[in-house]
Protein backbone atom coordinates (compact mmCIF):
# COMPACT_ATOMS: atom_id res chain seq x y z
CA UNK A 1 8.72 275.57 79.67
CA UNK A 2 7.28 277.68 76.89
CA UNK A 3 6.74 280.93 77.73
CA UNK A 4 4.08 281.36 75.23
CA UNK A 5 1.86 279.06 77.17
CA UNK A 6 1.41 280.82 80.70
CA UNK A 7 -1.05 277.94 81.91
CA UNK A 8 -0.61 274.89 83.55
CA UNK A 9 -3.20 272.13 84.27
CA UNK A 10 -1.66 269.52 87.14
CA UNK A 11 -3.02 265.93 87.87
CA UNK A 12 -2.91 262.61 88.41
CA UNK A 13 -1.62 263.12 92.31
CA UNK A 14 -2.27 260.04 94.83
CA UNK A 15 -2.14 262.53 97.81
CA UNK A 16 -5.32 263.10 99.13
CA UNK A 17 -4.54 266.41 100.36
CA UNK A 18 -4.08 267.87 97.23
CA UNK A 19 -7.09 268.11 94.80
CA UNK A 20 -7.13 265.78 91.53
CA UNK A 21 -6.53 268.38 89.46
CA UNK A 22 -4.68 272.26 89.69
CA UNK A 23 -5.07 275.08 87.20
CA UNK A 24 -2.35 277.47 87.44
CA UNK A 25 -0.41 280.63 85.46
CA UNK A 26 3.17 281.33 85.20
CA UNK A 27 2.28 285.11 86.26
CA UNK A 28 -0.17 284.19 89.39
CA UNK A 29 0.88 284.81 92.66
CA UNK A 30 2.75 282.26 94.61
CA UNK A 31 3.06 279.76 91.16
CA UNK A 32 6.04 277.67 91.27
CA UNK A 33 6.76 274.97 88.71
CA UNK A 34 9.04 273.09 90.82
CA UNK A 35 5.86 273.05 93.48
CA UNK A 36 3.85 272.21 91.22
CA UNK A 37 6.01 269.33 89.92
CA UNK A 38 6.20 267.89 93.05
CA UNK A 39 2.59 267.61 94.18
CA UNK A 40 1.78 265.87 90.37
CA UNK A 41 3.18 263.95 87.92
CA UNK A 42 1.43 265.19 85.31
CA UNK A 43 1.41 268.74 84.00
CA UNK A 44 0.47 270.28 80.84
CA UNK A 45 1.20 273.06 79.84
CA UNK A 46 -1.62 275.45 77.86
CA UNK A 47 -2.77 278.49 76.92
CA UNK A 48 -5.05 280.07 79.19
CA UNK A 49 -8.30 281.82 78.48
CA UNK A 50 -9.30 282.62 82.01
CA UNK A 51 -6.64 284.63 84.10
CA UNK A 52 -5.42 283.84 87.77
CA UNK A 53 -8.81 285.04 89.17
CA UNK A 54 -10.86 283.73 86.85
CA UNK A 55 -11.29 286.98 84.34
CA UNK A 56 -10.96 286.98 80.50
CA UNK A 57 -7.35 286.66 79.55
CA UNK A 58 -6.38 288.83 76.74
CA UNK A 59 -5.77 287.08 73.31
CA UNK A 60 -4.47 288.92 70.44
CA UNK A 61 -5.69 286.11 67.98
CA UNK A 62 -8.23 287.78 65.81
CA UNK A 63 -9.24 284.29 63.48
CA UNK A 64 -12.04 283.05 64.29
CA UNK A 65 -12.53 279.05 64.77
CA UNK A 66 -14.37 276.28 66.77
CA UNK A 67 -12.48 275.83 70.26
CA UNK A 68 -12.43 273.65 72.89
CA UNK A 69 -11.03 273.89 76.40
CA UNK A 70 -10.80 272.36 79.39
CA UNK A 71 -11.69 274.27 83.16
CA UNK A 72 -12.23 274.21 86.56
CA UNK A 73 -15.80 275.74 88.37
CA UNK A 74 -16.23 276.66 91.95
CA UNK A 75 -17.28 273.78 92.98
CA UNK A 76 -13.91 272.30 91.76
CA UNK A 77 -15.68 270.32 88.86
CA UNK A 78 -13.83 269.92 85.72
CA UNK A 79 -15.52 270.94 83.09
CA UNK A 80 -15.17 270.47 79.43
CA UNK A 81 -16.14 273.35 77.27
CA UNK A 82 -17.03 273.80 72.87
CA UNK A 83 -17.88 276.02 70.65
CA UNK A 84 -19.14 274.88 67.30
CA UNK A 85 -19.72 277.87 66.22
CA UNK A 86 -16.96 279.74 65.05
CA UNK A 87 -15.78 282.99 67.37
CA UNK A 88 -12.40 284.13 68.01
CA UNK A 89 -10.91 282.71 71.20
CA UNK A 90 -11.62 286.10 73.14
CA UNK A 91 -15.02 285.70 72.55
CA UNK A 92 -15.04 282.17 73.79
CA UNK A 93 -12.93 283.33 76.88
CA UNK A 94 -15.98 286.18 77.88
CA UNK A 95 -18.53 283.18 77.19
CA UNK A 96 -16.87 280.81 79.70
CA UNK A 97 -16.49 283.90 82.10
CA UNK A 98 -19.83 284.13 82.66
CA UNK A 99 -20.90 284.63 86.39
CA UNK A 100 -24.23 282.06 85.66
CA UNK A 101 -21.23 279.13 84.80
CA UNK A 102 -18.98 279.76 87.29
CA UNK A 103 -16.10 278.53 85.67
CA UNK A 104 -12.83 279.89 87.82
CA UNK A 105 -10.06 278.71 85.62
CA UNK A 106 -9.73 277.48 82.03
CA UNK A 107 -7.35 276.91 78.99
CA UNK A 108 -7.76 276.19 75.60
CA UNK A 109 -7.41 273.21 74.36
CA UNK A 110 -7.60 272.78 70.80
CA UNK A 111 -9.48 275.25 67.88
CA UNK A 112 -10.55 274.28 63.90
CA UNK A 113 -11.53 271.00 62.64
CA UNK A 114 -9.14 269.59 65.68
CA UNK A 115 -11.33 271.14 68.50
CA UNK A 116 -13.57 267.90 68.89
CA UNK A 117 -15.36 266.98 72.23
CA UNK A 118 -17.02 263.30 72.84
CA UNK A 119 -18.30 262.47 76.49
CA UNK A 120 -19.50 258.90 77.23
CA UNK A 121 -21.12 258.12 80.44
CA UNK A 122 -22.52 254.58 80.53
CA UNK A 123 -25.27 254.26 77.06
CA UNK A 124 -25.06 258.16 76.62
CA UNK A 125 -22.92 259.57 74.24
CA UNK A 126 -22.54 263.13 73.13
CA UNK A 127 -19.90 263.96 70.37
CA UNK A 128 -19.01 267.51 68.02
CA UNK A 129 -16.17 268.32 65.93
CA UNK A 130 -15.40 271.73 65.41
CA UNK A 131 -14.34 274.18 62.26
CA UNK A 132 -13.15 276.99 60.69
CA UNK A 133 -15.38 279.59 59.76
CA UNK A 134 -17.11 277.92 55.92
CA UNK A 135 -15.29 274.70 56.63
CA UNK A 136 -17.14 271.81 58.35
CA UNK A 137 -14.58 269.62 60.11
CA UNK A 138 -14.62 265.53 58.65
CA UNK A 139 -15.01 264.32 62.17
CA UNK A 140 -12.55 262.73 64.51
CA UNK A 141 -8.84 263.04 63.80
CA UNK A 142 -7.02 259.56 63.80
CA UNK A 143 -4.76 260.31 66.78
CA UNK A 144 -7.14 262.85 68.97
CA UNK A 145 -5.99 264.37 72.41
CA UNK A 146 -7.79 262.03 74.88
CA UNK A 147 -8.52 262.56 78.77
CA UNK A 148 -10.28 260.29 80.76
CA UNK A 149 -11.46 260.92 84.50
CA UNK A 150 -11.63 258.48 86.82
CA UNK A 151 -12.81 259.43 90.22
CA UNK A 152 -9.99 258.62 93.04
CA UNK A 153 -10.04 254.99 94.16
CA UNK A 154 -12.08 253.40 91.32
CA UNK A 155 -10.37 250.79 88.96
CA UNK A 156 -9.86 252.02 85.43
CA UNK A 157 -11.11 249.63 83.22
């Protein structure tokens, strides 16, 4: 475990009784790895950007960069969040706090150039790249961080 990275993002469970995917911190009450382990067999491990009740968590990172992230709303959507425009991640934390999104948990994901985003659903396709603050990124990196969702039961193709 890094303890740099206080969040942890859990999926990929066949139990139906747990949800397909957990946000978590080291610091929030009742967090145990070992649980956490147990329930999923995958976990990541993050920074966070929301805290354990779904407030701005303090960043000391002044730079300012594209970022992307990756969250949780009430309704216990996932949601996929970027910022083309370069802010500094404390900035982007407030903006996903926003009452009107109701995002209750997120962690950052990746910030610069590397902070890309590309959803495909069917014919639609919607893709970004991100920066730092002068510098336009060159598009996709070769080897990118890739997620795919899958709802529970269907065949991945």
């Amino acid at each position: 475990m890094n303890p740099r990275f206080g969040g942890f993002l859990a999926f990929g469970s066949s139990d139906s009784t747990v949800g397909p995917w957990h946000f978590a911190g080291s610091d929030c009450e009742g967090f145990s790895l070992q649980e956490l382990r147990e329930r999923y067999p995958v976990v990541v491990q993050n920074y966070r950007l929301l805290d354990c009740v779904g407030e701005v968590f303090e960043w000391s990172d002044d730079r300012s960069y594209s970022s992307a992230a990756i969250g949780l709303d009430k309704r216990g959507w996932l949601v996929f969040a970027h910022s083309g425009t370069t802010c500094k991640p404390q900035e982007f934390a407030r903006w996903l706090a926003l009452p009107r999104f109701g995002i209750t948990a997120a962690h950052f994901v990746e910030g610069g150039p590397e902070a890309s985003l590309m959803l495909r659903h069917g014919a639609q396709e919607f893709r970004v790249t991100g920066s730092w603050p002068g510098v336009r990124g060159s598009g996709f990196r070769d080897v990118p961080n890739v997620l795919g969702v899958v709802p529970r039961g269907e065949k991945v193709r």
